[in-house]
PDB file of N, CA and C in Angstrom:
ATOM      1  N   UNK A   1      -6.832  23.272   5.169  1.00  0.00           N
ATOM      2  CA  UNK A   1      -7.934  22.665   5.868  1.00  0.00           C
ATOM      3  C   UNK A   1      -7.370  21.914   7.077  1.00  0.00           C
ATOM      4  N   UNK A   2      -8.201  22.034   8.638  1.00  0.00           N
ATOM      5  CA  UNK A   2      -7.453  21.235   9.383  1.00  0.00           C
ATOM      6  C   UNK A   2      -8.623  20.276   9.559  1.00  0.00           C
ATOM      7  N   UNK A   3      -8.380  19.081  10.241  1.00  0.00           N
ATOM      8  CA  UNK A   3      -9.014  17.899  10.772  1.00  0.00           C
ATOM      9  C   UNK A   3      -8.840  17.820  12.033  1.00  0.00           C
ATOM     10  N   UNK A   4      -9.971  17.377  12.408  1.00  0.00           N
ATOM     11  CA  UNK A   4      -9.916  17.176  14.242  1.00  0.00           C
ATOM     12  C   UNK A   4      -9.409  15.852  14.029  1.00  0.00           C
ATOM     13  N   UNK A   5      -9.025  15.843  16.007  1.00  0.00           N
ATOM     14  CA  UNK A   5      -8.235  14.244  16.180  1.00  0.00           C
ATOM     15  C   UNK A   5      -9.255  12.996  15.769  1.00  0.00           C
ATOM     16  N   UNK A   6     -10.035  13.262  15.920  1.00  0.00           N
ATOM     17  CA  UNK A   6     -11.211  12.098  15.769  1.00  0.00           C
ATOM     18  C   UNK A   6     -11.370  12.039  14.350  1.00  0.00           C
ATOM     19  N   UNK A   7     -11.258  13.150  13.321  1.00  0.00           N
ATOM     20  CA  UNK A   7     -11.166  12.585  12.157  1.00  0.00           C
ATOM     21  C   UNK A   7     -10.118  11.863  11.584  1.00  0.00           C
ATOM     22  N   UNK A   8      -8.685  12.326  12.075  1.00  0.00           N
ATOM     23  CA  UNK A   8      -7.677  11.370  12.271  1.00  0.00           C
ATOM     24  C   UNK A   8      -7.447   9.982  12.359  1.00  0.00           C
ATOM     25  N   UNK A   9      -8.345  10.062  13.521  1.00  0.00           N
ATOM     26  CA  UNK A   9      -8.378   8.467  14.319  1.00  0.00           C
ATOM     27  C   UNK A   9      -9.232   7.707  12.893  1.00  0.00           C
ATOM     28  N   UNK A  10     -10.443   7.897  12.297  1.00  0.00           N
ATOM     29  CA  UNK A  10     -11.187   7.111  11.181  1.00  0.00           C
ATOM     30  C   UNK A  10     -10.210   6.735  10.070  1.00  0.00           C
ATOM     31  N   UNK A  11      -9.301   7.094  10.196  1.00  0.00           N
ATOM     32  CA  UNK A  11      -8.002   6.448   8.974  1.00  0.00           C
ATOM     33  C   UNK A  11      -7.526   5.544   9.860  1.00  0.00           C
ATOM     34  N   UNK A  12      -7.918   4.305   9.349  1.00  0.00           N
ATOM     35  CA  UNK A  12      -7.234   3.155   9.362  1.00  0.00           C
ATOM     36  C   UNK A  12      -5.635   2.666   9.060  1.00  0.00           C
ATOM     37  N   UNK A  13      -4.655   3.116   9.524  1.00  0.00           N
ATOM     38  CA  UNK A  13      -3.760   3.116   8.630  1.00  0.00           C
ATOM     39  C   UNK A  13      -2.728   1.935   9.677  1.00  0.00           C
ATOM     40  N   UNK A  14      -2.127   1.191   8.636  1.00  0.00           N
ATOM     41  CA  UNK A  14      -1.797  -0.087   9.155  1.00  0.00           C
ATOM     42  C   UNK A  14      -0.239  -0.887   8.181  1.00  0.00           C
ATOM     43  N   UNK A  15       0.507  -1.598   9.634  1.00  0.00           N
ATOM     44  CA  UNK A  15       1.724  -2.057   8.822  1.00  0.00           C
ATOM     45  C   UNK A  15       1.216  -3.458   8.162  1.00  0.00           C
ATOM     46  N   UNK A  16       1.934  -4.095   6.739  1.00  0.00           N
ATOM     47  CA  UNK A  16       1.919  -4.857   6.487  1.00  0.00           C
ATOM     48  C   UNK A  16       3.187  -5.593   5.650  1.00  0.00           C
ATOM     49  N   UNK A  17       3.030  -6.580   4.940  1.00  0.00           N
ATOM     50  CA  UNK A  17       4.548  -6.771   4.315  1.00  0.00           C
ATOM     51  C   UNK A  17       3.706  -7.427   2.877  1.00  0.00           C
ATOM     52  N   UNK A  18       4.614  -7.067   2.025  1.00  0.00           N
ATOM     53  CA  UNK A  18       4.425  -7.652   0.550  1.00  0.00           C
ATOM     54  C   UNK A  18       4.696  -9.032   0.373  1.00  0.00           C
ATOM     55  N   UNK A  19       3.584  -9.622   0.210  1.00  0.00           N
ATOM     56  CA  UNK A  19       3.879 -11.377  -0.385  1.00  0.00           C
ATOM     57  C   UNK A  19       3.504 -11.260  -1.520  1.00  0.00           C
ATOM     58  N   UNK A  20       3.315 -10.422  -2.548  1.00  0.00           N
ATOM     59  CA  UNK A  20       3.784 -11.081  -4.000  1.00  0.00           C
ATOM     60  C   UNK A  20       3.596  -9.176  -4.505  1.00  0.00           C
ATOM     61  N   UNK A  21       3.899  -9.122  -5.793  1.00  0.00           N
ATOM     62  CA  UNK A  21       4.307  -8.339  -6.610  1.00  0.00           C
ATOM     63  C   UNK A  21       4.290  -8.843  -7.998  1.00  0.00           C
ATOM     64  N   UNK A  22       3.577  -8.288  -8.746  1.00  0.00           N
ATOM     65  CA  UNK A  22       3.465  -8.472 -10.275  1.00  0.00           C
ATOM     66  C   UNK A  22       3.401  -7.430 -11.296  1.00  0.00           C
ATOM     67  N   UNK A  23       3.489  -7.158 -12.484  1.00  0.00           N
ATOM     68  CA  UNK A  23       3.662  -6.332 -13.557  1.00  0.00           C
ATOM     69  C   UNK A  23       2.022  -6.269 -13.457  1.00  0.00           C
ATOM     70  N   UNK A  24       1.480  -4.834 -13.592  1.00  0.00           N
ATOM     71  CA  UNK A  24       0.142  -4.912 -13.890  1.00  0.00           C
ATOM     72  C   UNK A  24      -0.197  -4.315 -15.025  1.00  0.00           C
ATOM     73  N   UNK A  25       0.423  -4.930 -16.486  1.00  0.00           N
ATOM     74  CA  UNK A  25       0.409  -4.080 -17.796  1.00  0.00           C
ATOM     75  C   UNK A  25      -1.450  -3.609 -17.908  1.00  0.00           C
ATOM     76  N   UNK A  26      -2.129  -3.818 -17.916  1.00  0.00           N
ATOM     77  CA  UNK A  26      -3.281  -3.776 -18.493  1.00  0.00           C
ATOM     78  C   UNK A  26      -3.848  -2.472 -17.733  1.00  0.00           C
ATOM     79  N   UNK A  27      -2.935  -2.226 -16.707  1.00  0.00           N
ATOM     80  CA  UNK A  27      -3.386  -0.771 -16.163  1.00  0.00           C
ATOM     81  C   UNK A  27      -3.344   0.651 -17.032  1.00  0.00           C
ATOM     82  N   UNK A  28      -3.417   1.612 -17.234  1.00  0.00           N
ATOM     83  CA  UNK A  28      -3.550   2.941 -17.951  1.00  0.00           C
ATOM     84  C   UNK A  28      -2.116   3.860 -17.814  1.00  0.00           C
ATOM     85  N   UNK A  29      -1.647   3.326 -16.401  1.00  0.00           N
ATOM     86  CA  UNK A  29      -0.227   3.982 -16.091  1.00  0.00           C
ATOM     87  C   UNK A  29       0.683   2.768 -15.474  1.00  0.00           C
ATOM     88  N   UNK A  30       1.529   2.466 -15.957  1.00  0.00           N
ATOM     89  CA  UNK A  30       2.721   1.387 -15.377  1.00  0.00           C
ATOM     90  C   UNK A  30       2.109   1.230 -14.033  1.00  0.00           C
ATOM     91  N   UNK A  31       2.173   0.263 -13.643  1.00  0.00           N
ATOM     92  CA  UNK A  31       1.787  -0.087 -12.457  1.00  0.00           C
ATOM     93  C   UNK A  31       1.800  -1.684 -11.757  1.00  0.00           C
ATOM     94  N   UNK A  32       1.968  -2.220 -10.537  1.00  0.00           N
ATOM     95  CA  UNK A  32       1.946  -3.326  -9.774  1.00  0.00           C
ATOM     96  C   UNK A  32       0.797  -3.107  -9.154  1.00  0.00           C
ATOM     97  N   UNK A  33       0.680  -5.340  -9.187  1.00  0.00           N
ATOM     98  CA  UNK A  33      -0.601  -6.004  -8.725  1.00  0.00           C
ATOM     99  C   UNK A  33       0.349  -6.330  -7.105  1.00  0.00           C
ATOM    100  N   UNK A  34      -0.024  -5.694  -6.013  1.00  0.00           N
ATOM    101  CA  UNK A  34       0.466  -6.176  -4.766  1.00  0.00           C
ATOM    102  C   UNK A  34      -0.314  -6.863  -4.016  1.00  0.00           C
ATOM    103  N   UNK A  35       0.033  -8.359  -3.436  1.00  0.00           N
ATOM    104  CA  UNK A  35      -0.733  -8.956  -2.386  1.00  0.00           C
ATOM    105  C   UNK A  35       0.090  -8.501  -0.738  1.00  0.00           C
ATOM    106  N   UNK A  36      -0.531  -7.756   0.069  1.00  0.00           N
ATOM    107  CA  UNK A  36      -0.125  -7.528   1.464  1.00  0.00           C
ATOM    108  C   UNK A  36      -0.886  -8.100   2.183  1.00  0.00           C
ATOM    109  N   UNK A  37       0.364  -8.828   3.481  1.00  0.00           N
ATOM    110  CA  UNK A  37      -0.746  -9.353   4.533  1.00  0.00           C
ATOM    111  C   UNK A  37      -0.696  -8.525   5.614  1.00  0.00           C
ATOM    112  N   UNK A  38      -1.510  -8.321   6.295  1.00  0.00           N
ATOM    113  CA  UNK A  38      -1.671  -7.032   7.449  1.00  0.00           C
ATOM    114  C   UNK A  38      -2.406  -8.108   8.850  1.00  0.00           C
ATOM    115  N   UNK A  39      -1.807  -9.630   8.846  1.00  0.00           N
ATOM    116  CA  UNK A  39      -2.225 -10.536   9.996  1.00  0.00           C
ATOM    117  C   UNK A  39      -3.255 -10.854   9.839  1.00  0.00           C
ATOM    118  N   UNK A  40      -3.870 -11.659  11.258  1.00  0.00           N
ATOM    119  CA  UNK A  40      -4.813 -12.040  11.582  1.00  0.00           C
ATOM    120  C   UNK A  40      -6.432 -11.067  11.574  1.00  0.00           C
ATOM    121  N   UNK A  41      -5.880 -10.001  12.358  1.00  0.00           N
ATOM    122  CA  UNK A  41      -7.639  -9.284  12.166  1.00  0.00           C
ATOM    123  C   UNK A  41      -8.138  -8.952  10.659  1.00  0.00           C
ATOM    124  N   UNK A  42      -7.288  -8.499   9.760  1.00  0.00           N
ATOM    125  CA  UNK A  42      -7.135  -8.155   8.678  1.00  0.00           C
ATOM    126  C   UNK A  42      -6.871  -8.898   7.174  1.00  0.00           C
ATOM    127  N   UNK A  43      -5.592  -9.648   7.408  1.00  0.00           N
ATOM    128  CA  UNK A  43      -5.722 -11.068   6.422  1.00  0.00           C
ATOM    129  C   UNK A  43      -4.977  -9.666   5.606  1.00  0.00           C
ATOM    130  N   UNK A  44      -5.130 -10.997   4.278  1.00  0.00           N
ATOM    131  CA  UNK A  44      -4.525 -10.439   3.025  1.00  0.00           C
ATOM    132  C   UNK A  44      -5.164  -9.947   2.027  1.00  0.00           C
ATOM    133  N   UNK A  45      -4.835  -8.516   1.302  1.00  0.00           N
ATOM    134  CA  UNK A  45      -5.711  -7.654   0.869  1.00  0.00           C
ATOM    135  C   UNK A  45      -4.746  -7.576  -0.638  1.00  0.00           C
ATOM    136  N   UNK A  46      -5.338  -6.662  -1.493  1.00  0.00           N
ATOM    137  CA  UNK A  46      -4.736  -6.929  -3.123  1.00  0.00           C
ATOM    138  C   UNK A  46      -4.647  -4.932  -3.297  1.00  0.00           C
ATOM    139  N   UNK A  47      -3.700  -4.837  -3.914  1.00  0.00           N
ATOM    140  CA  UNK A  47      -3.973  -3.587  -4.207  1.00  0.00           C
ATOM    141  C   UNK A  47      -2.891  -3.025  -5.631  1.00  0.00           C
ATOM    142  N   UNK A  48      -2.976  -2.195  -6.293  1.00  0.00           N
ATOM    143  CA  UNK A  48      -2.463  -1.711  -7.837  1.00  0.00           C
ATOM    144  C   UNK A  48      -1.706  -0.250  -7.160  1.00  0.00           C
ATOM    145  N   UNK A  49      -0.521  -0.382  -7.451  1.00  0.00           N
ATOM    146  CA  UNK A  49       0.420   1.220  -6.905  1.00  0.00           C
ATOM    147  C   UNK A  49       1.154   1.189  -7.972  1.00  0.00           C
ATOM    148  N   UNK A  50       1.630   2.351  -8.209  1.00  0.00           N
ATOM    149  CA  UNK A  50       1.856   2.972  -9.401  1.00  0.00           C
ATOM    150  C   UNK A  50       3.936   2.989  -8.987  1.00  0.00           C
ATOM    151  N   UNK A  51       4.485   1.655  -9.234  1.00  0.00           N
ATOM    152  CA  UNK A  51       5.473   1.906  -8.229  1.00  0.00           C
ATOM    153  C   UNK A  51       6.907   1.356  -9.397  1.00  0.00           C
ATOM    154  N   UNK A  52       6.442   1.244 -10.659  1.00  0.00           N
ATOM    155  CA  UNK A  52       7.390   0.712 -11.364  1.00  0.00           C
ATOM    156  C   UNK A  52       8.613   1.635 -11.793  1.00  0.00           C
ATOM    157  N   UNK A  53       9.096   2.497 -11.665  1.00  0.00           N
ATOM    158  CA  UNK A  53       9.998   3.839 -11.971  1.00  0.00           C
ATOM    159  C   UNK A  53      11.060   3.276 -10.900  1.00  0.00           C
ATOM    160  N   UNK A  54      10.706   2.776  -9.521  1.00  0.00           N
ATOM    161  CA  UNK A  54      12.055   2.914  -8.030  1.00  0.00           C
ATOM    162  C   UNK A  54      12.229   1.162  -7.480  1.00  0.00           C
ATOM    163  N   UNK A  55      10.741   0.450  -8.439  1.00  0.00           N
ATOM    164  CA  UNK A  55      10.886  -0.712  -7.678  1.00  0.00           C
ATOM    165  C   UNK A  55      10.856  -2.215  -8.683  1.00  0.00           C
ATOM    166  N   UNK A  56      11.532  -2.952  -8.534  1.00  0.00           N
ATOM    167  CA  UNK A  56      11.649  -4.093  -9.353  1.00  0.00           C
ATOM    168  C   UNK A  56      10.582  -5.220  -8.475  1.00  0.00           C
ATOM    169  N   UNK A  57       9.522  -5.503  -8.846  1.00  0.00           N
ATOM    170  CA  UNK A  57       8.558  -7.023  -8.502  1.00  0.00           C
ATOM    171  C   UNK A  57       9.256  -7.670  -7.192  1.00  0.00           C
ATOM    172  N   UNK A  58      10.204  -8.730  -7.643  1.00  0.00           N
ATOM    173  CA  UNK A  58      10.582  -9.452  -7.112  1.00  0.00           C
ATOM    174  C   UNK A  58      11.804  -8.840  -5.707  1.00  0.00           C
ATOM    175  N   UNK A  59      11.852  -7.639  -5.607  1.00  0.00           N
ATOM    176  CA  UNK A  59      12.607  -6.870  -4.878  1.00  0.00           C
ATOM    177  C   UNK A  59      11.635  -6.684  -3.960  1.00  0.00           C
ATOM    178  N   UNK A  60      10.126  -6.510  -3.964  1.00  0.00           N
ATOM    179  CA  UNK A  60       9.286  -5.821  -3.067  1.00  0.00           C
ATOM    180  C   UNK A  60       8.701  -7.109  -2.144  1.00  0.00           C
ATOM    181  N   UNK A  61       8.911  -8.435  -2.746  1.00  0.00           N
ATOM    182  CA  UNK A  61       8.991  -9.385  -1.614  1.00  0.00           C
ATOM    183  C   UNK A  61       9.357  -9.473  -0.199  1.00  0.00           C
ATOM    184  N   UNK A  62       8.423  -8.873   1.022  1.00  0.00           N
ATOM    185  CA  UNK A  62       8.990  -9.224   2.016  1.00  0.00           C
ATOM    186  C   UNK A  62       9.127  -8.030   2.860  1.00  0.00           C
ATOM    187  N   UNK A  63       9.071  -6.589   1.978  1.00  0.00           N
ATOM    188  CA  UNK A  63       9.109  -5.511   2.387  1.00  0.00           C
ATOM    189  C   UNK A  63       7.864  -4.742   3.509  1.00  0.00           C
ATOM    190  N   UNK A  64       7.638  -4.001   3.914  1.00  0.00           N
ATOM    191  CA  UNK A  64       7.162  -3.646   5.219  1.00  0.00           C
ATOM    192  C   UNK A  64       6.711  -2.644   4.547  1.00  0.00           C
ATOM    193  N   UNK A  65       5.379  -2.271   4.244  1.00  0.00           N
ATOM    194  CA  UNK A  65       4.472  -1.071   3.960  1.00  0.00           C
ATOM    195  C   UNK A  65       3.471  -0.323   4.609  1.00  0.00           C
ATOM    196  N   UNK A  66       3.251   0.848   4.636  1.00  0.00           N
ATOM    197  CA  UNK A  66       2.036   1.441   5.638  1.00  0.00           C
ATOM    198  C   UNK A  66       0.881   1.479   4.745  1.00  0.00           C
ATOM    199  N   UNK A  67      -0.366   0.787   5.018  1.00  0.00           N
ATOM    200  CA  UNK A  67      -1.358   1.552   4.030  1.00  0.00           C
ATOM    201  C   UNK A  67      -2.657   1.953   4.270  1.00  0.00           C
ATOM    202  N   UNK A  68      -3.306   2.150   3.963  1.00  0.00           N
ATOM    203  CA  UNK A  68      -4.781   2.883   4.388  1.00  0.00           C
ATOM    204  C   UNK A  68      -6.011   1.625   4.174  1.00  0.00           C
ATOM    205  N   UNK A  69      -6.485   0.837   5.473  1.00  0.00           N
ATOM    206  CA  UNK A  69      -7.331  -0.424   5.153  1.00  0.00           C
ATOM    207  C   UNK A  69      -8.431  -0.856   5.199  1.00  0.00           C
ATOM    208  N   UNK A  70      -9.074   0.917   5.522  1.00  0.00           N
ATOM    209  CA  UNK A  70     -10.295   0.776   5.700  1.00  0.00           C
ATOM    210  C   UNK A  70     -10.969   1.713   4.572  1.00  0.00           C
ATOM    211  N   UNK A  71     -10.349   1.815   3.447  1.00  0.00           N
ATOM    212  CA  UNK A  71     -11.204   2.796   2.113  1.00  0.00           C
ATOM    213  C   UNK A  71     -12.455   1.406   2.031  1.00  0.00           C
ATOM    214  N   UNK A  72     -13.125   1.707   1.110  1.00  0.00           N
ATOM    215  CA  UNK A  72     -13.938   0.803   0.004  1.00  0.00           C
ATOM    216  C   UNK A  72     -13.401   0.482  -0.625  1.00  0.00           C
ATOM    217  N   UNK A  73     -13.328  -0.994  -1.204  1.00  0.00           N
ATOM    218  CA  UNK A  73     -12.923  -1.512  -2.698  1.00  0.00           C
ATOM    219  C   UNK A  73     -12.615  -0.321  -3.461  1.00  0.00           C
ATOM    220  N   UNK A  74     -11.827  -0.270  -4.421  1.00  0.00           N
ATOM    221  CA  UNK A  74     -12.042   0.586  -5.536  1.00  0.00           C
ATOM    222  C   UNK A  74     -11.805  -0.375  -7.191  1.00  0.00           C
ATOM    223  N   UNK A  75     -12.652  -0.297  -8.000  1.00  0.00           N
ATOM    224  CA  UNK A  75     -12.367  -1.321  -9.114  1.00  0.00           C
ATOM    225  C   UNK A  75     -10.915  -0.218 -10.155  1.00  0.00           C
ATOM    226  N   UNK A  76      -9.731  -0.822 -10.526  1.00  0.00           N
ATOM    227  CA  UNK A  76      -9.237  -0.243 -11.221  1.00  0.00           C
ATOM    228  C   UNK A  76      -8.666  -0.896 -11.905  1.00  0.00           C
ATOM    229  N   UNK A  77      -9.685  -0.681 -13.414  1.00  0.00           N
ATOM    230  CA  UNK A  77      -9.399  -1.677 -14.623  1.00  0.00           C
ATOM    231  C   UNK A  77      -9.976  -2.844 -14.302  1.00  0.00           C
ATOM    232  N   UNK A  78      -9.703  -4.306 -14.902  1.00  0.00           N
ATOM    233  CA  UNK A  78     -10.551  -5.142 -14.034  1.00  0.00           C
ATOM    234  C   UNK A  78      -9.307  -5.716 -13.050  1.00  0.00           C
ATOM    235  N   UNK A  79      -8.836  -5.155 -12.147  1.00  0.00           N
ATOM    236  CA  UNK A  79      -8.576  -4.859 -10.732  1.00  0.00           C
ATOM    237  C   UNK A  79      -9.271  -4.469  -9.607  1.00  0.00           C
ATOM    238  N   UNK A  80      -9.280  -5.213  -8.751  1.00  0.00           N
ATOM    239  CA  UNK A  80     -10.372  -4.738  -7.608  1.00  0.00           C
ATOM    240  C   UNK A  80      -8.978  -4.435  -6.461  1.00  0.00           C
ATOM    241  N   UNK A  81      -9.072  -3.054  -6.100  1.00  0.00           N
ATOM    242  CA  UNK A  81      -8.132  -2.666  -5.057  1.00  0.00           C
ATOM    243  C   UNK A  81      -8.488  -2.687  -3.716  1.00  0.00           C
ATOM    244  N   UNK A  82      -8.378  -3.097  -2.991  1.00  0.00           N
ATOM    245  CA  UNK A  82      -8.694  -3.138  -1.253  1.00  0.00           C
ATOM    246  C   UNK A  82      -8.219  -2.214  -0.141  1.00  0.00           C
ATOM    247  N   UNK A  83      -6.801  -2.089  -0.609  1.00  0.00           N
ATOM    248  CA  UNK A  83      -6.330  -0.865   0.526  1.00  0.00           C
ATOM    249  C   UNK A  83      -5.544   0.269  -0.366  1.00  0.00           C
ATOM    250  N   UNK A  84      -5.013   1.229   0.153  1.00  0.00           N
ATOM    251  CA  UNK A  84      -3.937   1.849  -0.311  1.00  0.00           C
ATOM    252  C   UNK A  84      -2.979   2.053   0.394  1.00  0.00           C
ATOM    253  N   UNK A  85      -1.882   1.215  -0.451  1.00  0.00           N
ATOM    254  CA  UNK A  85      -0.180   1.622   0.153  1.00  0.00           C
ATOM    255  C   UNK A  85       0.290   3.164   0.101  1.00  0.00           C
ATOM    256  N   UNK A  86       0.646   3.347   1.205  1.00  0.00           N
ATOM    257  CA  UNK A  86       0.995   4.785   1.479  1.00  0.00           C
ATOM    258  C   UNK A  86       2.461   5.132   0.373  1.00  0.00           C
ATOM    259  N   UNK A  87       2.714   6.531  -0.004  1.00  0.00           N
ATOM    260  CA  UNK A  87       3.939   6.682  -1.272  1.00  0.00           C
ATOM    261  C   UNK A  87       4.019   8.388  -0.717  1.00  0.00           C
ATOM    262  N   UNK A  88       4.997   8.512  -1.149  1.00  0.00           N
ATOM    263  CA  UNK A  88       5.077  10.359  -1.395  1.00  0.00           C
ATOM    264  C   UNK A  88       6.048  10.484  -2.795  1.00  0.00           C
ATOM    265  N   UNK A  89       5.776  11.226  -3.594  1.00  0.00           N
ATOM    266  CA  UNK A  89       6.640  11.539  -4.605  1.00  0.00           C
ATOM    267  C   UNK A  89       7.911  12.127  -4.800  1.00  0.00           C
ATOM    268  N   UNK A  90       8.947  11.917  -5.528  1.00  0.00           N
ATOM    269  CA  UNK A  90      10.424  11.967  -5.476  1.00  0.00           C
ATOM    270  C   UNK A  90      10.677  13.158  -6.606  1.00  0.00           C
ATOM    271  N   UNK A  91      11.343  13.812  -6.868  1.00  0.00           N
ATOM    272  CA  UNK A  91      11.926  15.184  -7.401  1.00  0.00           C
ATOM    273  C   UNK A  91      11.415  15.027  -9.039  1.00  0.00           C
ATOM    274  N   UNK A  92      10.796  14.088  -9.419  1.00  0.00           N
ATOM    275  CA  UNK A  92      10.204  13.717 -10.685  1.00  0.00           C
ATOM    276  C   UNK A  92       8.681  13.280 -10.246  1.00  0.00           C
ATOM    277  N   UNK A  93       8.134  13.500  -9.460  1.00  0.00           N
ATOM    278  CA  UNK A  93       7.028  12.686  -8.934  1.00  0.00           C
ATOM    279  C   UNK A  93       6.438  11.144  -8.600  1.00  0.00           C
ATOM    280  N   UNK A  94       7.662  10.384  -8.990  1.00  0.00           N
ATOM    281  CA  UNK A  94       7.749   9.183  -8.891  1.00  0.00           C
ATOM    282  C   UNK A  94       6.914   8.422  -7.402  1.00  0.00           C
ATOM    283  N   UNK A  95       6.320   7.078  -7.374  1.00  0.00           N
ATOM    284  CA  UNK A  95       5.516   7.387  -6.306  1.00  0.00           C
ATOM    285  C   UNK A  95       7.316   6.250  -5.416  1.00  0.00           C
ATOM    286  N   UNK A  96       7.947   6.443  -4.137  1.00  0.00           N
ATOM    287  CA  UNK A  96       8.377   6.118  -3.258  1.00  0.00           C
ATOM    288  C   UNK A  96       7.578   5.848  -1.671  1.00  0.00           C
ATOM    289  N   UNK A  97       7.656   4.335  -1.631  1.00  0.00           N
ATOM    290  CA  UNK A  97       7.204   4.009  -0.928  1.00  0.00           C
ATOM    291  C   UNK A  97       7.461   4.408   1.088  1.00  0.00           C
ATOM    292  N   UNK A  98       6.297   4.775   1.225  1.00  0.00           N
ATOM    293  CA  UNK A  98       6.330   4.852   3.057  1.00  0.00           C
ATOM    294  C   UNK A  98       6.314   3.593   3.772  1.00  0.00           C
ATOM    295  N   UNK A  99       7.182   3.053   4.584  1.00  0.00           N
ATOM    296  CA  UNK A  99       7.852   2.280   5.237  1.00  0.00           C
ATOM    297  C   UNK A  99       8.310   2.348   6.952  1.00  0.00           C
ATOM    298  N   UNK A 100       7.979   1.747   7.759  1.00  0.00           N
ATOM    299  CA  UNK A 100       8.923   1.753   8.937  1.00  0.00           C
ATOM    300  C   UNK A 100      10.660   1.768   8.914  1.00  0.00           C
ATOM    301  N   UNK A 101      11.176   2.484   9.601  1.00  0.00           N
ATOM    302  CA  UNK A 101      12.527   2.392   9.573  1.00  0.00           C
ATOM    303  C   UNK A 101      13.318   1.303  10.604  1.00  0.00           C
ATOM    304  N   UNK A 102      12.050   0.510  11.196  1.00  0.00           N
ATOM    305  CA  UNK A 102      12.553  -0.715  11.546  1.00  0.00           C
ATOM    306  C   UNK A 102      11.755  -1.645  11.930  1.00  0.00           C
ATOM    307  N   UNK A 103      11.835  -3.039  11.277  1.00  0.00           N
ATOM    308  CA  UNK A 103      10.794  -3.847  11.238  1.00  0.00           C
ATOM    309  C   UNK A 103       9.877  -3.863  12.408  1.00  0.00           C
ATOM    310  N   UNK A 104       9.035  -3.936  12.275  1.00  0.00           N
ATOM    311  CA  UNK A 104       7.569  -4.048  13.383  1.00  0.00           C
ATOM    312  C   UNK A 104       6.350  -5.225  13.439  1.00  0.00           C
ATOM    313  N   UNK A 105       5.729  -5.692  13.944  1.00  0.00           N
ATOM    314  CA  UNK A 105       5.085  -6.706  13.465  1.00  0.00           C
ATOM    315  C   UNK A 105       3.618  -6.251  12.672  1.00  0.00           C
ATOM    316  N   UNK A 106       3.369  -7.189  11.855  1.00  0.00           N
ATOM    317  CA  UNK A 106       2.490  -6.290  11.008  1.00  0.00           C
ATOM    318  C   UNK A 106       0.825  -6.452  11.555  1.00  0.00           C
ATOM    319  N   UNK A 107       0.563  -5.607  10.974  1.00  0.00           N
ATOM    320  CA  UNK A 107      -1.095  -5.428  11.538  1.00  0.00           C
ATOM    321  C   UNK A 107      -0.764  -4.082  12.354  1.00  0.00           C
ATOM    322  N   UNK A 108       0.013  -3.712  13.018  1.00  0.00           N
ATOM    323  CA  UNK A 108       0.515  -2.580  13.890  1.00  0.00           C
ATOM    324  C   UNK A 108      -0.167  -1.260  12.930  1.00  0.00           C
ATOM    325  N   UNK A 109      -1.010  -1.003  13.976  1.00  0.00           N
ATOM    326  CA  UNK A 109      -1.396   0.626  13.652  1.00  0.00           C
ATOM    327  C   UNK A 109      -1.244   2.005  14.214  1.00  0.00           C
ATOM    328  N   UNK A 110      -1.134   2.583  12.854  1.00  0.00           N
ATOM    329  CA  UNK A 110       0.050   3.976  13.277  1.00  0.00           C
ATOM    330  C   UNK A 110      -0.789   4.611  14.350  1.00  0.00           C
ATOM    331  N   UNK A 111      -0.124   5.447  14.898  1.00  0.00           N
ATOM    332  CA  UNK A 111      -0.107   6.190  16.115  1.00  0.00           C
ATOM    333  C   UNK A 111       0.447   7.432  16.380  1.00  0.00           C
TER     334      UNK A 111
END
């Protein structure tokens, strides 16, 4: 299937950095409670990624993520998710996180 540029452009997709990270046992599949701030227009949003297999909590402090910030809420579990952090899967399907390869200021949207 292809997409025109203009459907392109309606993905919101945006840098931010991780200010907290937590164990989200009560989820259905291993998973983290992430708070990202994506600045001023945007603020800080909450979201559940399935990221416990490559990443330790307190390691993801501070880190630089791309994610998608204009979905709808999605409720998962009693989790309310706001954006989605971008991932691609690793030779086991593991989700590995998408990242800039050099810091940028956040709120910055891809291009």
């Amino acid at each position: 299937m292809t997409i025109s540029f203009d459907d392109f452009m309606k993905v919101d997709i945006r840098v931010g950095v991780i200010v907290s990270a937590e164990p989200y046992p009560e989820a259905r599949k291993p998973a983290l409670k992430l708070t990202v701030d994506f600045g001023g227009e945007i603020g800080t949003k909450k979201t559940s990624a399935q990221l416990t297999s490559h990443y330790d909590p307190a390691a993801l402090q501070g880190r630089q993520v791309v994610a998608v910030v204009n979905f709808p809420p999605k409720q998962i579990g009693k989790f309310m998710s706001e954006v989605l952090v971008l991932g691609v899967p690793d030779g086991e399907g593991e989700v590995v996180l998408l990242r800039p390869d050099h810091e940028v200021p956040i709120g910055g949207r891809m291009y």
